[in-house]
Protein backbone atom coordinates (compact mmCIF):
# COMPACT_ATOMS: atom_id res chain seq x y z
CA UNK A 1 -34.86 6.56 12.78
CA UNK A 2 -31.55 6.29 14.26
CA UNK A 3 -29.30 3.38 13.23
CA UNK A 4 -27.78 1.23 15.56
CA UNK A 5 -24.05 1.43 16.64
CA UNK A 6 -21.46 -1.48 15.61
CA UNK A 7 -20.54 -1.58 18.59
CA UNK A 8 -22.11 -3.89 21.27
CA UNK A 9 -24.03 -2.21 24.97
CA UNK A 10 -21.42 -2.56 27.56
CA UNK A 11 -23.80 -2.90 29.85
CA UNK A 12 -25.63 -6.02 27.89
CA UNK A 13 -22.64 -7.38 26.94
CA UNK A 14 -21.28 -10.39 29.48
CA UNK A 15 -17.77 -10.84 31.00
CA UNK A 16 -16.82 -7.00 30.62
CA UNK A 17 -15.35 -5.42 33.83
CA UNK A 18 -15.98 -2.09 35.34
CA UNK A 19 -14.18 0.55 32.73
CA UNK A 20 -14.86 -1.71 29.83
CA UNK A 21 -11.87 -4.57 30.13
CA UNK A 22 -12.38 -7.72 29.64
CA UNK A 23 -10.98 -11.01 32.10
CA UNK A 24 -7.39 -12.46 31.29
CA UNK A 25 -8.55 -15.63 28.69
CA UNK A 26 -11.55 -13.91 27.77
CA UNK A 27 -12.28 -12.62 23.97
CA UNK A 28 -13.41 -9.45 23.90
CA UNK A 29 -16.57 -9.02 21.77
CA UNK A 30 -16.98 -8.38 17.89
CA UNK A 31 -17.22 -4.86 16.33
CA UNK A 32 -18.87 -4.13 13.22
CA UNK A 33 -16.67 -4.06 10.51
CA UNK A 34 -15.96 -4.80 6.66
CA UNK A 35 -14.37 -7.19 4.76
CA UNK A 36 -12.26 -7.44 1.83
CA UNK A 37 -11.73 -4.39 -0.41
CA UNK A 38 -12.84 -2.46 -2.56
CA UNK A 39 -11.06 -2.10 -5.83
CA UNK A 40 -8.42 -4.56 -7.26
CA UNK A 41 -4.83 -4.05 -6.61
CA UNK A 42 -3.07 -3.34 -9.44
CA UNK A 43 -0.82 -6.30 -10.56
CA UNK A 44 2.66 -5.49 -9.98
CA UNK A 45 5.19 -5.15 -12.59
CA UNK A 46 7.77 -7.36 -13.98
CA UNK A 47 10.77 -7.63 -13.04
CA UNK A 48 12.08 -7.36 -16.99
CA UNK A 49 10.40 -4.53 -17.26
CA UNK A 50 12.40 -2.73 -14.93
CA UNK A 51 15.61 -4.10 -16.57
CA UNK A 52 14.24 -2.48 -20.13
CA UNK A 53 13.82 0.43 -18.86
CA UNK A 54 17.01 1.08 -17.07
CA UNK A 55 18.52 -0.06 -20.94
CA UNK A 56 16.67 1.96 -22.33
CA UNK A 57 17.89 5.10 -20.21
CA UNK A 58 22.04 4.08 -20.56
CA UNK A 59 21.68 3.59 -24.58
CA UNK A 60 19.94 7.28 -24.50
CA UNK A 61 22.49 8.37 -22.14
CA UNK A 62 25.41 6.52 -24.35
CA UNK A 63 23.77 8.65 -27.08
CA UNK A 64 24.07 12.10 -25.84
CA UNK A 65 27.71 11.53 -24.61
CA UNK A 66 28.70 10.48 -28.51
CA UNK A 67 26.28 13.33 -29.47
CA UNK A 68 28.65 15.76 -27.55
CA UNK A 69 32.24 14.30 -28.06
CA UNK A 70 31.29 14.49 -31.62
CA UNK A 71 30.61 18.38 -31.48
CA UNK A 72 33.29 19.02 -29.08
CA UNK A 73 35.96 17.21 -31.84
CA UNK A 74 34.07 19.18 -34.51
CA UNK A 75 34.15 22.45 -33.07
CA UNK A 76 38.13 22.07 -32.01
């Protein structure tokens, strides 16, 4: 049993030209097709969440540099 194609016959289908076109004004006809999808998008983050982060990386950073003036002083 073969299934039938999404696609409409050209040759049953009415106000197609020869090659397939269809008449300036005319809608061409429906194609199978699918709807909607199929997992949920994931809900973006927010926007303060971004701005922790980015804190969060300059206090580290802020860190280190102390962290290494401190042993450079020390070791001089």
């Amino acid at each position: 049993m073969t299934a039938t194609p999404p696609d409409p016959d050209p040759q049953r289908t009415p106000g197609l030209e020869p090659g397939g076109g269809v008449r300036p004004g005319d809608t061409p006809p429906e194609s199978g097709q699918t709807s909607g999808l199929s997992h949920r998008e994931p809900t973006p983050p927010k926007a303060t969440t971004g701005r922790v982060v980015i804190a969060l990386i300059m206090v580290l950073v802020v860190l280190v540099a102390a962290m290494l003036l401190t042993q450079a002083f020390l070791l001089s």
